[in-house]
N, C-alpha and C. Protein backbone atom coordinates (compact mmCIF):
# COMPACT_ATOMS: atom_id res chain seq x y z
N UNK A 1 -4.65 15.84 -40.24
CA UNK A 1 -4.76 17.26 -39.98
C UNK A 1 -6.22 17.66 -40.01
N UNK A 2 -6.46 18.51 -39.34
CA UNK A 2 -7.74 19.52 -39.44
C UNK A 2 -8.41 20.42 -40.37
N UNK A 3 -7.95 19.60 -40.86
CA UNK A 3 -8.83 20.37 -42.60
C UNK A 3 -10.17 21.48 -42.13
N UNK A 4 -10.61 20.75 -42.05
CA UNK A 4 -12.26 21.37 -42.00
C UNK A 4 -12.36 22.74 -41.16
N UNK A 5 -11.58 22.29 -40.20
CA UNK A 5 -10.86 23.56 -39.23
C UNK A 5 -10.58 24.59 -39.95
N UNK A 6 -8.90 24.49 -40.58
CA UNK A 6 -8.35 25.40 -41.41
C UNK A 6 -9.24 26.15 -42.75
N UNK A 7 -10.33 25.09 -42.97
CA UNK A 7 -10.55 26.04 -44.07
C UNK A 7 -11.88 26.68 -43.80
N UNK A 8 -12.29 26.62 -42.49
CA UNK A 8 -13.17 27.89 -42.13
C UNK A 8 -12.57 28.73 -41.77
N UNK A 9 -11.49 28.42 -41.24
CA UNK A 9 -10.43 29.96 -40.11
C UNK A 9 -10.00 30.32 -41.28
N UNK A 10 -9.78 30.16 -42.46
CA UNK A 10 -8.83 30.67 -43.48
C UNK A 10 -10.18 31.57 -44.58
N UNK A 11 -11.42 30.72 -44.52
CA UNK A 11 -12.66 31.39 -45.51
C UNK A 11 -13.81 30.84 -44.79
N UNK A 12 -14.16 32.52 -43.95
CA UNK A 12 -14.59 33.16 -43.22
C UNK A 12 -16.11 32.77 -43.92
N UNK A 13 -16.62 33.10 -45.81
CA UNK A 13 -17.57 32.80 -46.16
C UNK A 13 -17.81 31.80 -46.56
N UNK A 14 -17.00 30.91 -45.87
CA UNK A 14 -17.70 29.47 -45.93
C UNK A 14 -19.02 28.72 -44.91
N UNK A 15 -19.82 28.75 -45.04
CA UNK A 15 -20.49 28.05 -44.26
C UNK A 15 -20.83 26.97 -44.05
N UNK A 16 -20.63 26.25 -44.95
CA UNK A 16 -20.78 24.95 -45.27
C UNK A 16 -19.80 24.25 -46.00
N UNK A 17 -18.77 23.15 -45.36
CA UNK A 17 -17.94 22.33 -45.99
C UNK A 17 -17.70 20.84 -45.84
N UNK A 18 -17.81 19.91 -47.10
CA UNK A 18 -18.05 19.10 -47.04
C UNK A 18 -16.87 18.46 -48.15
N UNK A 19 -16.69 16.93 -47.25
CA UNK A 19 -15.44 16.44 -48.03
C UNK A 19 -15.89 14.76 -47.79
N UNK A 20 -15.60 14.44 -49.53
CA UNK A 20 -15.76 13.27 -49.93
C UNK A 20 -14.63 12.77 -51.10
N UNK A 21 -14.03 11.56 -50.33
CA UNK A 21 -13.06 10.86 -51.24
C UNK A 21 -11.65 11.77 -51.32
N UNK A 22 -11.65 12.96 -50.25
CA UNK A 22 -10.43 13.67 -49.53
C UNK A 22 -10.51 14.79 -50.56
N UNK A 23 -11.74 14.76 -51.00
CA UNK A 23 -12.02 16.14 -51.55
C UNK A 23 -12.76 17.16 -51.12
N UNK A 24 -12.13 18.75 -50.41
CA UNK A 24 -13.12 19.33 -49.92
C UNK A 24 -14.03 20.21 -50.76
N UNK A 25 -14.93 20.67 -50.23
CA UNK A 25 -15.53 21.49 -51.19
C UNK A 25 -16.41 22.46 -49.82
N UNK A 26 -16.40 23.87 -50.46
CA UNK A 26 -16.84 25.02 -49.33
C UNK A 26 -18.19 25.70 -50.04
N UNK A 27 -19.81 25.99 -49.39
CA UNK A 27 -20.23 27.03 -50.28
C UNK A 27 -20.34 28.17 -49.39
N UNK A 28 -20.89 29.11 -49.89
CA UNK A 28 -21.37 30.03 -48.90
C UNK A 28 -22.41 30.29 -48.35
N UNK A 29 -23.29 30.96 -47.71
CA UNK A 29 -24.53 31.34 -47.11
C UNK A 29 -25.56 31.05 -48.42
N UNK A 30 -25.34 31.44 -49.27
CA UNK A 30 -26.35 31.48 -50.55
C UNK A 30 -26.28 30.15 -51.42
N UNK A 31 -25.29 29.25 -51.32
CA UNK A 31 -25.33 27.61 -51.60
C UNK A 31 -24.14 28.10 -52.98
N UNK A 32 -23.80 29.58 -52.86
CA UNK A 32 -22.55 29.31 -54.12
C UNK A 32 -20.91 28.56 -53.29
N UNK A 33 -20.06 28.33 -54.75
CA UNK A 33 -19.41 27.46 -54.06
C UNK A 33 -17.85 28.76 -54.17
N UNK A 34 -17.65 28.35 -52.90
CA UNK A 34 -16.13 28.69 -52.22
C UNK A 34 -14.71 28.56 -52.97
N UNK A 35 -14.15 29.19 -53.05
CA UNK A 35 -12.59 28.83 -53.84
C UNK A 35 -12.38 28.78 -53.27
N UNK A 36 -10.91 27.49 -52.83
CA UNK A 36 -10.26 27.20 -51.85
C UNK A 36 -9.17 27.02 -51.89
N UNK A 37 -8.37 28.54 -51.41
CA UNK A 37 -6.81 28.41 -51.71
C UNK A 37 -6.16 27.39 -51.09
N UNK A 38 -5.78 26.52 -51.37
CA UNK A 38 -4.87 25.27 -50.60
C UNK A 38 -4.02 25.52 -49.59
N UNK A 39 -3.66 26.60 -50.69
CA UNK A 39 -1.54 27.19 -49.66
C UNK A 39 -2.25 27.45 -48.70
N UNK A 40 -3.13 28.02 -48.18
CA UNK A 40 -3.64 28.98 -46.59
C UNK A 40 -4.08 28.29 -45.95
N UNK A 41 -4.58 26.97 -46.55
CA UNK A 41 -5.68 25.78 -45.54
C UNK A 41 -4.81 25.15 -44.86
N UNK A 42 -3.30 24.80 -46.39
CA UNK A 42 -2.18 23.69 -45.53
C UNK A 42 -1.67 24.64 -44.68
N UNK A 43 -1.34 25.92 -44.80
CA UNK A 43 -0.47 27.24 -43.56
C UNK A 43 -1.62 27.02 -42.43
N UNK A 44 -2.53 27.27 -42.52
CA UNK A 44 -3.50 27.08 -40.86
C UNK A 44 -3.74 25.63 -40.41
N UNK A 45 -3.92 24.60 -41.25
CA UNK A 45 -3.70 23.18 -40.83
C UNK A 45 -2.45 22.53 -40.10
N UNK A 46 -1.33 23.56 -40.78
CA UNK A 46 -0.26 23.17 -39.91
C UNK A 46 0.14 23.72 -38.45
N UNK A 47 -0.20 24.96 -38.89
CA UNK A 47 -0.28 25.87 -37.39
C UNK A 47 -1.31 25.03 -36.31
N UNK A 48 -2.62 24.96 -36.84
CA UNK A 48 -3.69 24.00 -35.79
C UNK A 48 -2.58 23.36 -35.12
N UNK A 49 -1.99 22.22 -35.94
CA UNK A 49 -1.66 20.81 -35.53
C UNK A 49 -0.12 21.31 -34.41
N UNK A 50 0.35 22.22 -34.98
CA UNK A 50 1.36 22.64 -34.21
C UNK A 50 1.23 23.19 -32.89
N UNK A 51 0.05 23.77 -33.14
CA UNK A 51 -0.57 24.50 -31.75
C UNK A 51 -1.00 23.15 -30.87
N UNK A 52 -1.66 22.51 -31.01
CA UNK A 52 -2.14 21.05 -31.01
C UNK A 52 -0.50 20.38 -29.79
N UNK A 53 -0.10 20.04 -30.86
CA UNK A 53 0.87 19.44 -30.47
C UNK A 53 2.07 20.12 -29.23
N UNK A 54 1.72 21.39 -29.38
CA UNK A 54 2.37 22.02 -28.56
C UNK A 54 1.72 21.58 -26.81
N UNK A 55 0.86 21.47 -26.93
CA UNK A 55 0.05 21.32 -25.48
C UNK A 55 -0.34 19.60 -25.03
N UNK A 56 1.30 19.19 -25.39
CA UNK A 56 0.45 17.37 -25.44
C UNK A 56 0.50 17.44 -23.92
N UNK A 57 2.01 17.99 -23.58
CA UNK A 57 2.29 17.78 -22.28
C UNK A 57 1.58 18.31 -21.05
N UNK A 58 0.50 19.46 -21.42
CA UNK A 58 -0.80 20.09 -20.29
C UNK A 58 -1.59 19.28 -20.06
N UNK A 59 -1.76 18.84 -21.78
CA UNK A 59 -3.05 17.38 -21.64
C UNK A 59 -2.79 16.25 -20.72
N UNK A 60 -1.67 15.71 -20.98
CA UNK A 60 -0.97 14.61 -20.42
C UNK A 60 -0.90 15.21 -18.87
N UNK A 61 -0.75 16.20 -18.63
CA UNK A 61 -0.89 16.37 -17.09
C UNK A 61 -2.20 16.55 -16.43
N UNK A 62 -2.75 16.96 -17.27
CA UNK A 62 -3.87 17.42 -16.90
C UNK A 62 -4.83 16.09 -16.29
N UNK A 63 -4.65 14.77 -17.04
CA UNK A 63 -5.11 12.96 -17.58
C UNK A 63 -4.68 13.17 -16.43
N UNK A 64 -3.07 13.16 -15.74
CA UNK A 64 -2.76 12.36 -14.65
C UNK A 64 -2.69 13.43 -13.11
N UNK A 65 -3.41 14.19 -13.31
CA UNK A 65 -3.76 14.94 -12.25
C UNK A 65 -5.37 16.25 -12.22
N UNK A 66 -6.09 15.25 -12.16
CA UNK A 66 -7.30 16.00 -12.67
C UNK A 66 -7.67 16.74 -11.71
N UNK A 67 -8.52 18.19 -12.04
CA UNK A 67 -8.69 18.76 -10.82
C UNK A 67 -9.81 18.28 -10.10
């Protein structure tokens, strides 16, 4: 999933996020650090991937009929 995605669309004052050993971590403009509600990252990570997944079949057409 799109982590990194979700947890800017979800915290807006994040500017900077960085993940090591599947740990993320967010700060803000000023180098303080971000709380990062989980529940909202996994709710927009799943939506991404759903949205994602919703359009395999445009992609896939798109591969075998390019404009």
């Amino acid at each position: 999933m799109d982590y990194l995605k979700a947890i800017t669309n979800t915290h807006p004052n994040a500017v900077s996020v960085t993940e090591i050993d599947s740990v993320y971590t967010a700060l803000d403009k000023d180098g303080n650090s971000v709380t990062i509600d989980q529940s909202l990252v996994d709710a927009e990570a799943l939506r991404i991937k759903t949205e994602h997944d919703s359009q395999e079949y445009a992609r896939n057409r798109q591969a075998e009929y390019p404009a």
